[in-house]
N, C-alpha and C. Protein backbone atom coordinates (compact mmCIF):
# COMPACT_ATOMS: atom_id res chain seq x y z
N UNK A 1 0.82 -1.19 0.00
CA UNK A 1 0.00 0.00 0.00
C UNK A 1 0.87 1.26 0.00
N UNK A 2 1.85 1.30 0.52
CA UNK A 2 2.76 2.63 0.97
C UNK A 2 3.65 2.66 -0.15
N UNK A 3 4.08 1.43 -1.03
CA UNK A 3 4.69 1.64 -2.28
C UNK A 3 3.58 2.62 -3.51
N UNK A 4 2.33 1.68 -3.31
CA UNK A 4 1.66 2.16 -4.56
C UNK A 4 1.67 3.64 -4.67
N UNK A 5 1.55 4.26 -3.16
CA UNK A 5 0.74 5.30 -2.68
C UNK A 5 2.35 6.37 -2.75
N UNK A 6 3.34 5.91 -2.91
CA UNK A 6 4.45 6.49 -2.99
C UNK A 6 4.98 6.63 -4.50
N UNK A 7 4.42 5.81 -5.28
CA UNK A 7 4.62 5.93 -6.85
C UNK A 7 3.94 7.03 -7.42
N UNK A 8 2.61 6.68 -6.36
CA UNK A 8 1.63 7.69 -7.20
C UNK A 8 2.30 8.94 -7.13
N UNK A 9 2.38 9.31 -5.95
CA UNK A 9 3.02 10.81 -5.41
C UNK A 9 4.26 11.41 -6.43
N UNK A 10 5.38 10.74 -6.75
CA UNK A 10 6.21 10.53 -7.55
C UNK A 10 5.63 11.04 -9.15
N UNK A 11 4.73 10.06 -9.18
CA UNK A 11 4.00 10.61 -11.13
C UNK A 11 3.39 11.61 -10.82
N UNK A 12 2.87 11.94 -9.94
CA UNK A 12 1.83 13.19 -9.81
C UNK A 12 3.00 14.66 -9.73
N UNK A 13 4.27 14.26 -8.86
CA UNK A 13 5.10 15.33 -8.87
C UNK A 13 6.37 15.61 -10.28
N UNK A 14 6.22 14.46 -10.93
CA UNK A 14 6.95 14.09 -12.26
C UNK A 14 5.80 14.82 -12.83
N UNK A 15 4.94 14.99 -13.52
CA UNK A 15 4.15 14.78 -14.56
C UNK A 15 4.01 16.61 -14.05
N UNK A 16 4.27 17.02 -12.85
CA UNK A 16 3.53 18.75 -12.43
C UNK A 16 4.94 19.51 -13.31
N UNK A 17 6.42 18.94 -12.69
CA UNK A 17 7.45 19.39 -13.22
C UNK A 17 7.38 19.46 -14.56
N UNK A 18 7.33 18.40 -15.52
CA UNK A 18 7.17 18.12 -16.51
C UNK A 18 6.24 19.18 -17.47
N UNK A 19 5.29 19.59 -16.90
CA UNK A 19 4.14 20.48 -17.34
C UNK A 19 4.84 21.92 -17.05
N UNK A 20 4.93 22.48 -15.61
CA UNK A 20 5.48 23.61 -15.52
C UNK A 20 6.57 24.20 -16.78
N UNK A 21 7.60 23.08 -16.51
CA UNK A 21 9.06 22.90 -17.71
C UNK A 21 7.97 23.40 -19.05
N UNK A 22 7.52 22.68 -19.58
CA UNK A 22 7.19 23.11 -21.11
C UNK A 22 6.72 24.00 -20.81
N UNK A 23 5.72 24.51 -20.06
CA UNK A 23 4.81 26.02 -19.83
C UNK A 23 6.02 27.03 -20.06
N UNK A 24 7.28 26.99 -19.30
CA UNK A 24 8.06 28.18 -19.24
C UNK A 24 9.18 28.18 -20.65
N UNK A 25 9.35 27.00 -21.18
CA UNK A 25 9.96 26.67 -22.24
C UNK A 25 8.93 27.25 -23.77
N UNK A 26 8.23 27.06 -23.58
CA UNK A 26 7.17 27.63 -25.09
C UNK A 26 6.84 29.29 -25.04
N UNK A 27 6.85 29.75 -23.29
CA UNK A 27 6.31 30.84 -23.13
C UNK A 27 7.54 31.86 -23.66
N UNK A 28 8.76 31.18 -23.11
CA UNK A 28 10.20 32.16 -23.43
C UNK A 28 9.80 32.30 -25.16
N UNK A 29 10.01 30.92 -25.89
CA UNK A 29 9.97 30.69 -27.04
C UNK A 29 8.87 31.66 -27.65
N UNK A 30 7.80 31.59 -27.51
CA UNK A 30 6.77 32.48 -28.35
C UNK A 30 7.25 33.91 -28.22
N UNK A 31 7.61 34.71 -26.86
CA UNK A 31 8.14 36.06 -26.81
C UNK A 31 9.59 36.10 -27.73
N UNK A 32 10.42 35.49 -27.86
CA UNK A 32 11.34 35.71 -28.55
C UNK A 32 11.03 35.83 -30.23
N UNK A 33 9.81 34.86 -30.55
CA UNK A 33 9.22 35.05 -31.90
C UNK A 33 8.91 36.14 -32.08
N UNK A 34 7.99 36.60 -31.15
CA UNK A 34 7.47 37.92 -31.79
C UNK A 34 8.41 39.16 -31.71
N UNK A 35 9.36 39.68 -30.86
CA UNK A 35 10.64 40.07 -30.92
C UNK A 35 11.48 40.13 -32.12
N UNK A 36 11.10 38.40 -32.62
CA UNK A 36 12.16 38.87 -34.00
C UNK A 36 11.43 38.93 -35.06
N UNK A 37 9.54 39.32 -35.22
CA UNK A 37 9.23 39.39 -36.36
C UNK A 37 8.93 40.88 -36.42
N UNK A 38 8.87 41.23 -35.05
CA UNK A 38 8.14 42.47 -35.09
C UNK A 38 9.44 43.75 -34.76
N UNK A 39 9.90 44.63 -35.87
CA UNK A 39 10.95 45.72 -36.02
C UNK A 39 10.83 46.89 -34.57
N UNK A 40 11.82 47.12 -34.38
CA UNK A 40 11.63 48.02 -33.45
C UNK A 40 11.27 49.35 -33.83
N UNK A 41 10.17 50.02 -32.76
CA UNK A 41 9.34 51.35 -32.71
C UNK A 41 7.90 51.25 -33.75
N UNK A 42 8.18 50.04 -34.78
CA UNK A 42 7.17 49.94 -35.73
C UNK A 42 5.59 49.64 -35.11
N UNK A 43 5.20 49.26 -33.67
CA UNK A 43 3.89 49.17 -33.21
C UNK A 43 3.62 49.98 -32.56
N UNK A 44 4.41 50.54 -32.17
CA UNK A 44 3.75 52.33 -31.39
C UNK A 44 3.29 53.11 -32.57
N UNK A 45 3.82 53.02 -34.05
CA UNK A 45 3.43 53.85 -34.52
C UNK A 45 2.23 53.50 -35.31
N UNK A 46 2.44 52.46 -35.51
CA UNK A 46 1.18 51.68 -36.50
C UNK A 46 -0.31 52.11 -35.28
N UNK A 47 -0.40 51.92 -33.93
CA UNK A 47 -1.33 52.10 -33.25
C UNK A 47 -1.80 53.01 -33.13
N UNK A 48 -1.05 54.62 -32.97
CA UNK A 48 -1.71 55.89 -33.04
C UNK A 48 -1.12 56.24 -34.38
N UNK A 49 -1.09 55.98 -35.57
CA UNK A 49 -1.23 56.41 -36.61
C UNK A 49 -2.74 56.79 -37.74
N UNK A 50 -3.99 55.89 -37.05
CA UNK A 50 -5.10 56.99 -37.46
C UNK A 50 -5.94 57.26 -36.30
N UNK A 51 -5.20 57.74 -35.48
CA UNK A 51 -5.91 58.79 -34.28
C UNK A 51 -5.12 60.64 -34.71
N UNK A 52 -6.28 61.41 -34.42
CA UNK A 52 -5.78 62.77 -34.31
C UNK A 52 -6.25 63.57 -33.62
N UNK A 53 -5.38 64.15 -32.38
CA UNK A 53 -5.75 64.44 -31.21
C UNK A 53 -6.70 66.25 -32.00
N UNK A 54 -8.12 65.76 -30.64
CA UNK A 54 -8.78 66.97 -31.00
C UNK A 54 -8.25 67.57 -29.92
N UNK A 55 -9.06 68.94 -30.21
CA UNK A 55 -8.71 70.22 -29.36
C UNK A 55 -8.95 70.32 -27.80
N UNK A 56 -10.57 69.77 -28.02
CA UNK A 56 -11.28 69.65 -26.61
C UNK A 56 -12.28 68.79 -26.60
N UNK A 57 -12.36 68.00 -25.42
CA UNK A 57 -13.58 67.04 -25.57
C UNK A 57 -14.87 67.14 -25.58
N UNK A 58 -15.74 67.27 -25.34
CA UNK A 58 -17.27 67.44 -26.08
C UNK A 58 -17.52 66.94 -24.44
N UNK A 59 -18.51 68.37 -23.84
CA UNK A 59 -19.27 68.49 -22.49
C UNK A 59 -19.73 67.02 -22.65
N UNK A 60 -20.24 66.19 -21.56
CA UNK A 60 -20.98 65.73 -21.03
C UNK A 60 -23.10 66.69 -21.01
N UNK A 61 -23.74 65.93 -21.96
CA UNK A 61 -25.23 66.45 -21.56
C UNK A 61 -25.59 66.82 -19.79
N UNK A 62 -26.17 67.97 -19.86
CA UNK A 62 -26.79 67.98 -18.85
C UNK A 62 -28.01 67.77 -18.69
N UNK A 63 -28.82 67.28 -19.00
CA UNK A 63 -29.97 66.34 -18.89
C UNK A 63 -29.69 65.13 -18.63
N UNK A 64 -30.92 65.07 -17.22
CA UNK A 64 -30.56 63.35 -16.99
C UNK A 64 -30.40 62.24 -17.71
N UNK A 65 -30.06 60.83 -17.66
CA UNK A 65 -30.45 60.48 -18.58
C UNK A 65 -31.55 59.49 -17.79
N UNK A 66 -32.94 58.98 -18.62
CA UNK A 66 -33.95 58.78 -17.94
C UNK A 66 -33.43 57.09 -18.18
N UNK A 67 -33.49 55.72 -17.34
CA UNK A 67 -33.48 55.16 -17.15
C UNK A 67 -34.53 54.07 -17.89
N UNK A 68 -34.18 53.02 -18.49
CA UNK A 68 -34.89 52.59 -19.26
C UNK A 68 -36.20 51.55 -18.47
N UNK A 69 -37.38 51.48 -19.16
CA UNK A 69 -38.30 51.12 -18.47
C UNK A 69 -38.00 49.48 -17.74
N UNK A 70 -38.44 49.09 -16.51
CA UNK A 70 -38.48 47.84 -16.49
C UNK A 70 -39.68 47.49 -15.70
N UNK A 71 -39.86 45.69 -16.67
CA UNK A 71 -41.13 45.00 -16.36
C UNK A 71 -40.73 44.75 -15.06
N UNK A 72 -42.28 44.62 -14.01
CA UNK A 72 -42.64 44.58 -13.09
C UNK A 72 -42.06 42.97 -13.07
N UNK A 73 -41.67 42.35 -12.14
CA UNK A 73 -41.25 40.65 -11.94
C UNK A 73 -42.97 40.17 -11.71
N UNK A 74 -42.54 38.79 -12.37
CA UNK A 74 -43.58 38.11 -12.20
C UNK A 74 -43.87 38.05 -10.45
N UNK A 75 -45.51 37.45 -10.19
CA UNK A 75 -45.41 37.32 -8.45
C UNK A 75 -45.06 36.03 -8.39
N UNK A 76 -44.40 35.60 -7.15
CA UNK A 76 -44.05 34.43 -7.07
C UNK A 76 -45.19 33.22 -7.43
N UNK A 77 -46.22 33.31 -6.44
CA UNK A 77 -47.43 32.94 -6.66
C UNK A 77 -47.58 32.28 -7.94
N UNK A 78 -47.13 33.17 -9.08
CA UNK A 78 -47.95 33.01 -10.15
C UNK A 78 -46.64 32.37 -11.26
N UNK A 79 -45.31 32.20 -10.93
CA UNK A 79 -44.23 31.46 -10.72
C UNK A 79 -43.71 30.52 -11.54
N UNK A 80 -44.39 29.55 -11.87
CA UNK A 80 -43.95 27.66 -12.18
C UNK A 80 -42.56 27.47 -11.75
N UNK A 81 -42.30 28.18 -11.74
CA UNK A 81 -40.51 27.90 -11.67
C UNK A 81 -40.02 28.19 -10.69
N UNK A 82 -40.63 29.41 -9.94
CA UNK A 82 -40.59 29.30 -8.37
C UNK A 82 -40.08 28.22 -7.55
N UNK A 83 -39.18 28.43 -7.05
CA UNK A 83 -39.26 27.48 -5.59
C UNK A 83 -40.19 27.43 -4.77
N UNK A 84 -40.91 28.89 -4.70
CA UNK A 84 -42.03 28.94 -3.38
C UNK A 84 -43.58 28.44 -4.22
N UNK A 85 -43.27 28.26 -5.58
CA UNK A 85 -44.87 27.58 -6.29
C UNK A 85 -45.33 26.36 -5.68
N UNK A 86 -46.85 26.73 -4.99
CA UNK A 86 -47.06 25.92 -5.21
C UNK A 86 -48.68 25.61 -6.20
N UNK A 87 -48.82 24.40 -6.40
CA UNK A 87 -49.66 24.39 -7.69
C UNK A 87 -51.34 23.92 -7.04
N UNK A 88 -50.84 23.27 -6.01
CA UNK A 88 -52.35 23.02 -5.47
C UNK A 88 -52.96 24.47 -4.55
N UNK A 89 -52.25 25.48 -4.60
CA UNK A 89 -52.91 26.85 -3.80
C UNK A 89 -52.95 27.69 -5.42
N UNK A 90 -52.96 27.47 -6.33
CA UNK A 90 -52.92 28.53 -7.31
C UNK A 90 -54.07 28.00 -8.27
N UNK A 91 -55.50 29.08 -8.00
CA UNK A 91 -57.06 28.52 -9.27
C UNK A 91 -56.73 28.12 -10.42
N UNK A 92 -55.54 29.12 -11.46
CA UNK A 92 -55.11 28.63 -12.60
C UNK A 92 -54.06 27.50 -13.21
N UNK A 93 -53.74 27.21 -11.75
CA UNK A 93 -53.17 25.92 -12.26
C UNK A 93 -54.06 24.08 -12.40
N UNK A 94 -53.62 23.43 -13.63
CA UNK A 94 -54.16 22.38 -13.47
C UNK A 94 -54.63 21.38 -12.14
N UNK A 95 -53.25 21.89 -11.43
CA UNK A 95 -53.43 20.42 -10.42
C UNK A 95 -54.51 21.17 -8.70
N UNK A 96 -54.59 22.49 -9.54
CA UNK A 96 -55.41 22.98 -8.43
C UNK A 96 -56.42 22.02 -7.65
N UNK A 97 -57.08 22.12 -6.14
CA UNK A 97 -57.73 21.50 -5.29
C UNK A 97 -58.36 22.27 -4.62
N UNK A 98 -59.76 22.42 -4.83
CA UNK A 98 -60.86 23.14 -3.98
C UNK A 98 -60.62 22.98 -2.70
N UNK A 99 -61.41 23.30 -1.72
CA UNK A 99 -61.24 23.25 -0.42
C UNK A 99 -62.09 21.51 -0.18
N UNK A 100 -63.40 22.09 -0.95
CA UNK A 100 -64.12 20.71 -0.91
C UNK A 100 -63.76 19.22 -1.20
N UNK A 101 -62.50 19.52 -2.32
CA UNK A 101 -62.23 17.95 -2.45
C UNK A 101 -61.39 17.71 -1.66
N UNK A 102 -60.38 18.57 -0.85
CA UNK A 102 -59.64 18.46 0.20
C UNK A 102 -60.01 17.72 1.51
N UNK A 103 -61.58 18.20 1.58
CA UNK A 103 -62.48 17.95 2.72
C UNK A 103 -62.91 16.54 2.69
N UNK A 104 -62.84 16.43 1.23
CA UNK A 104 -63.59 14.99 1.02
C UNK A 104 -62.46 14.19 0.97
N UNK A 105 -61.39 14.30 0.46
CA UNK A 105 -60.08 13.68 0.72
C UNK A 105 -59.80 13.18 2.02
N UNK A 106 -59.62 14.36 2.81
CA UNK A 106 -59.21 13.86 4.84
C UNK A 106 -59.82 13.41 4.96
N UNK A 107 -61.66 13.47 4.94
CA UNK A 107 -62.76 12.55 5.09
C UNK A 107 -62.10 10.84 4.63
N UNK A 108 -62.05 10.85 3.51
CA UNK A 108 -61.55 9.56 2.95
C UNK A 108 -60.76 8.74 3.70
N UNK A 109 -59.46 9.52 3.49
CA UNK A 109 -58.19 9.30 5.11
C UNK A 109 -58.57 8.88 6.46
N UNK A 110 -59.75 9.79 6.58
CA UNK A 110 -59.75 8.94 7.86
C UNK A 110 -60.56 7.79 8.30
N UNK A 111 -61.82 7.36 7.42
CA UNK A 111 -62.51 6.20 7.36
C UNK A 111 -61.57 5.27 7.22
N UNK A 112 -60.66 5.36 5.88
CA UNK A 112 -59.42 4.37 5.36
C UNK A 112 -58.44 4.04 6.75
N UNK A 113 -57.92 5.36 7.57
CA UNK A 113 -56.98 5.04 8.76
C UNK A 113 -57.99 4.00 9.27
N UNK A 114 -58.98 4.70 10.24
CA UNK A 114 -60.29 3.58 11.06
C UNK A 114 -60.16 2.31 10.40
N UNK A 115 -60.38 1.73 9.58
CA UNK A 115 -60.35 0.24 8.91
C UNK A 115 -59.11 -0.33 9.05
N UNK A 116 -58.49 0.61 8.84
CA UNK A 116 -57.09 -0.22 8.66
C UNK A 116 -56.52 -0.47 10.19
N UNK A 117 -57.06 0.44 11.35
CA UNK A 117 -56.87 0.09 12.42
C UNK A 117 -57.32 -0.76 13.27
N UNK A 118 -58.55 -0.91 12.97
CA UNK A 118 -59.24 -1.95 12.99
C UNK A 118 -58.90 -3.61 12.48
N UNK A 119 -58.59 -3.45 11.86
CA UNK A 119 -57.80 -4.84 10.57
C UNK A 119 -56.63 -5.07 11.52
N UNK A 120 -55.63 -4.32 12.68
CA UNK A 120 -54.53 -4.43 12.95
C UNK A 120 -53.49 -3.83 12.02
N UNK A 121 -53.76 -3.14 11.46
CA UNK A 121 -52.73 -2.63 10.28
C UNK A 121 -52.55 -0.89 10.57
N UNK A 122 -51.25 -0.10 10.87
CA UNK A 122 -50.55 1.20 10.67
C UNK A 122 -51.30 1.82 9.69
N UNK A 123 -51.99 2.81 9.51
CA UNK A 123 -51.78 3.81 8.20
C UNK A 123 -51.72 4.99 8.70
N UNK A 124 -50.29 5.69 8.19
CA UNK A 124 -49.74 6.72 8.55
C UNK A 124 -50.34 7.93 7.88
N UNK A 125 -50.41 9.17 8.51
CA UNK A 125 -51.02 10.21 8.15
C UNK A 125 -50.05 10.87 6.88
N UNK A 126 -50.62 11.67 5.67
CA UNK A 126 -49.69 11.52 4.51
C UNK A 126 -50.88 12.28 3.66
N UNK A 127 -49.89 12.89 3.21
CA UNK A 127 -50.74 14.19 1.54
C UNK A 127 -49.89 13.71 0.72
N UNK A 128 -50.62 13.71 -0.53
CA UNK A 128 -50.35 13.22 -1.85
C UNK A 128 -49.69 14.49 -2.08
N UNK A 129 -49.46 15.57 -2.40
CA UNK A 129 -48.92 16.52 -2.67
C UNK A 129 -47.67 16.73 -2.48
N UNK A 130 -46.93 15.99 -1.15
CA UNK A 130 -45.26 15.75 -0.67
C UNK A 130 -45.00 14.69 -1.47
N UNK A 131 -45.78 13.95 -2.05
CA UNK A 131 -45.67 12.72 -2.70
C UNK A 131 -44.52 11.66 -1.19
N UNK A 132 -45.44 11.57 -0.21
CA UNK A 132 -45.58 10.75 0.71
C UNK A 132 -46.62 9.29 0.46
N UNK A 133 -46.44 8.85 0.97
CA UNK A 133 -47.61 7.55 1.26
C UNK A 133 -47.55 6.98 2.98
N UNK A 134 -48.69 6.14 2.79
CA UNK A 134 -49.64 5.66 4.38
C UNK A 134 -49.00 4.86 4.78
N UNK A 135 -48.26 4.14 3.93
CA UNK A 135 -47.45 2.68 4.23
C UNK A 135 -46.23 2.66 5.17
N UNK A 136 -46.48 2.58 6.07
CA UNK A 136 -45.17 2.49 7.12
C UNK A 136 -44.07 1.47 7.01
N UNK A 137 -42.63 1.81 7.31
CA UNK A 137 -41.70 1.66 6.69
C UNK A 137 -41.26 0.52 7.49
N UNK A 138 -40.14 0.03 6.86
CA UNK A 138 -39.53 -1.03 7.61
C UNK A 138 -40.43 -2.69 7.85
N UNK A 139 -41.31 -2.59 6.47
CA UNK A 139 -42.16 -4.20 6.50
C UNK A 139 -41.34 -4.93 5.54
N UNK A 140 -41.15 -6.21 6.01
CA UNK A 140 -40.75 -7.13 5.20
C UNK A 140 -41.76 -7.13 4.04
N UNK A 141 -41.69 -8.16 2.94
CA UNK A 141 -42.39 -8.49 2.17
C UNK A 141 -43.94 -9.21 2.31
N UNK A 142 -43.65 -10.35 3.07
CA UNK A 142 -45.64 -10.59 3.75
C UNK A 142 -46.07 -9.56 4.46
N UNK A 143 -45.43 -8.93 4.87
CA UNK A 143 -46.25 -7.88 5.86
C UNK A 143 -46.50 -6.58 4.56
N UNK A 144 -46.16 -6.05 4.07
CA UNK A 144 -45.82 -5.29 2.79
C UNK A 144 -47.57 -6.08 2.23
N UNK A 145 -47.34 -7.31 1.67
CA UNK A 145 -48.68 -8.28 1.25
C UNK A 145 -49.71 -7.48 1.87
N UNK A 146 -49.65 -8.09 3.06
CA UNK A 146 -50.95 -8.21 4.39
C UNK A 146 -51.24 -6.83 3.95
N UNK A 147 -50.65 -5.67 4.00
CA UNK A 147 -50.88 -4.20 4.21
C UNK A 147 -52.03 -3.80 3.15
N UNK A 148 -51.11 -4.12 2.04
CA UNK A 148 -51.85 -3.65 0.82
C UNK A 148 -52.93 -4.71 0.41
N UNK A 149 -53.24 -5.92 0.94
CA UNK A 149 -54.38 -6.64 0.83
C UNK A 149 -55.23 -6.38 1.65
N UNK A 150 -55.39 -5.41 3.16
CA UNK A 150 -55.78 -5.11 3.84
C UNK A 150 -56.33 -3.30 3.45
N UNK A 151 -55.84 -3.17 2.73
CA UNK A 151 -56.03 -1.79 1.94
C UNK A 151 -57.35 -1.73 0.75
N UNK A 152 -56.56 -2.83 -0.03
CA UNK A 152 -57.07 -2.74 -1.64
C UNK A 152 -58.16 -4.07 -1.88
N UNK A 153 -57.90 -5.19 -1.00
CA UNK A 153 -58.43 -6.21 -1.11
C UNK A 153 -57.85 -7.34 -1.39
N UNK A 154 -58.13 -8.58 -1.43
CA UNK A 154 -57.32 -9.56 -1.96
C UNK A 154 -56.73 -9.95 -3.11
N UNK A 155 -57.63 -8.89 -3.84
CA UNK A 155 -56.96 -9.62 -5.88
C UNK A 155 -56.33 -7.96 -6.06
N UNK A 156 -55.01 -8.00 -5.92
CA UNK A 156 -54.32 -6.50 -5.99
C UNK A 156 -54.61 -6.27 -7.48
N UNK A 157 -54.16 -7.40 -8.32
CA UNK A 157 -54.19 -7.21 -9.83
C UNK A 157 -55.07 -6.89 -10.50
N UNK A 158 -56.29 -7.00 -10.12
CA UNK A 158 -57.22 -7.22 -11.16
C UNK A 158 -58.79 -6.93 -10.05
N UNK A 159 -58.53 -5.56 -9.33
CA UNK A 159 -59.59 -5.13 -8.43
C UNK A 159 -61.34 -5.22 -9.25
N UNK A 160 -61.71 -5.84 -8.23
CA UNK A 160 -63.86 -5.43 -9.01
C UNK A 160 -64.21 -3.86 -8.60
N UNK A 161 -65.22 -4.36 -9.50
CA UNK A 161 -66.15 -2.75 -9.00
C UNK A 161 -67.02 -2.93 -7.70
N UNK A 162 -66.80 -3.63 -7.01
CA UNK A 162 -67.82 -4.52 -5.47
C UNK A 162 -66.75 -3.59 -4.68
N UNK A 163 -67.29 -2.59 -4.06
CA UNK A 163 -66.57 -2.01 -2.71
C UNK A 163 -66.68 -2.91 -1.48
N UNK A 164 -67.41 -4.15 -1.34
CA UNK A 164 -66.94 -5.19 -0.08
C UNK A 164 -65.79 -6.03 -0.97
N UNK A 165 -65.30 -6.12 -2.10
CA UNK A 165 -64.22 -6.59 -2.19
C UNK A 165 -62.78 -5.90 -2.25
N UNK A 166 -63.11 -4.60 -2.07
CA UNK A 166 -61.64 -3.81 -2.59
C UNK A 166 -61.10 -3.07 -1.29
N UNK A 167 -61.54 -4.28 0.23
CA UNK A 167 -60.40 -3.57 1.32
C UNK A 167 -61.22 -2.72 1.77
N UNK A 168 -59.98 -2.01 2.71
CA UNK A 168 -61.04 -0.32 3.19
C UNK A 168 -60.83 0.38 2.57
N UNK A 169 -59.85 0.44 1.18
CA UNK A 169 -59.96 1.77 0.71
C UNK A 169 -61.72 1.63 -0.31
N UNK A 170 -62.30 0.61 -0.61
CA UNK A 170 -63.58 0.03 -1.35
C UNK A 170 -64.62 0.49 0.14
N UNK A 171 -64.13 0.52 1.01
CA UNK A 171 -65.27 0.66 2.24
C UNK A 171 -65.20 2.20 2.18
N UNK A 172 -64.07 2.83 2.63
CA UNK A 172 -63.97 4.30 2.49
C UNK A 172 -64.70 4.65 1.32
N UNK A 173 -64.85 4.48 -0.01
CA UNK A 173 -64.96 5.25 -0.72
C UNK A 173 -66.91 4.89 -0.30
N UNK A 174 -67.19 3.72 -0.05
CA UNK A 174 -68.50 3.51 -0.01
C UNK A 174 -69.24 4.48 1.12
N UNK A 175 -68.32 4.84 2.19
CA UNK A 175 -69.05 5.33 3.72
C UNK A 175 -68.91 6.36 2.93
N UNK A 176 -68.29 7.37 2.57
CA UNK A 176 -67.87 9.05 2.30
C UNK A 176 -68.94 9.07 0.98
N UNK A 177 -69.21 8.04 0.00
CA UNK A 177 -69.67 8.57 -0.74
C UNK A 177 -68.79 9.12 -2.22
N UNK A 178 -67.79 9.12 -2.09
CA UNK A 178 -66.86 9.39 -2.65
C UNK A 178 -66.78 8.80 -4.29
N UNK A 179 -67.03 9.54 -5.55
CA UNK A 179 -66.48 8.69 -6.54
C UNK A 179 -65.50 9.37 -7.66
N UNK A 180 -64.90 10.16 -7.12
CA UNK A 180 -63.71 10.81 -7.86
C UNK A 180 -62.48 10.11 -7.56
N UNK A 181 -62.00 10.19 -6.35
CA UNK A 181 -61.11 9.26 -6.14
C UNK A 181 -60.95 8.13 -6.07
């Protein structure tokens, strides 16, 4: 380990020398080129040769000068790109949410918690909007099963339209009334 780690050090300080060396070797080299292509006094004159000094410089206006207009910033609010957007508090956005379906939502949540507590089963409190979920962490795989068969019902794949077969979330939607979600 202390060899490898001592080679490396070695190429890393070979390879810096190595680099510096040509840096100062090309840099001499290019100044001496231009030295011998370029005649002496011949670029001072070539540079102010079409300038011709005027007399006096030209006042400064005394009028302000007025500042050019600028657009008002968007409000954050109204944003997308915002960090502080958000889309479920804003009417014109798609993913907007009334107060009412909100109402009917927690409603939902909490018939769904009740069942599932009932059943012996966790469901954790959780908004779709953090893009969270109910499912409490740390279940093996049968228990993971049990949860979501205790949720959705027994045939996960291939759910009916029978709300006594689709779990409590099929009971929730039946007690609340619910058929959007």
């Amino acid at each position: 380990m202390r060899r490898s780690t001592a080679a490396f050090m070695a190429g890393i300080t070979a390879g810096s020398l190595l680099i510096g060396g040509l840096t100062l070797y090309l840099g001499a080299s290019m100044s001496e080129t231009i030295d011998a292509i370029e005649p002496a006094g011949t670029s001072q004159a070539f540079v102010t040769s079409g300038i011709t000094p005027t007399s006096t410089p030209t006042p400064a206006p005394d009028a302000p000068i007025e500042p050019a207009p600028v657009a008002a910033p968007t409000p954050v609010a109204l944003d997308p790109l915002s960090a502080d957007y958000n889309p479920y508090l804003e009417p014109s956005d798609p993913a907007f949410v009334t107060d009412a379906e909100m109402t009917t939502w927690y409603a939902l949540q909490g018939v769904i918690r009740q069942c599932m507590t009932e059943q012996g089963f966790e469901y954790l409190e959780w908004d779709w909007r953090l893009d969270e979920g109910p499912q409490p962490l740390r279940q093996d795989f049968a228990q993971k099963q049990a949860w979501l068969q205790a949720l959705y019902g027994d045939d996960l794949l291939n759910p009916g339209s029978d709300w006594q077969t689709n779990g409590c979330s099929g009971y929730a939607l039946h007690v609340t009334g619910d058929t959007t979600h």
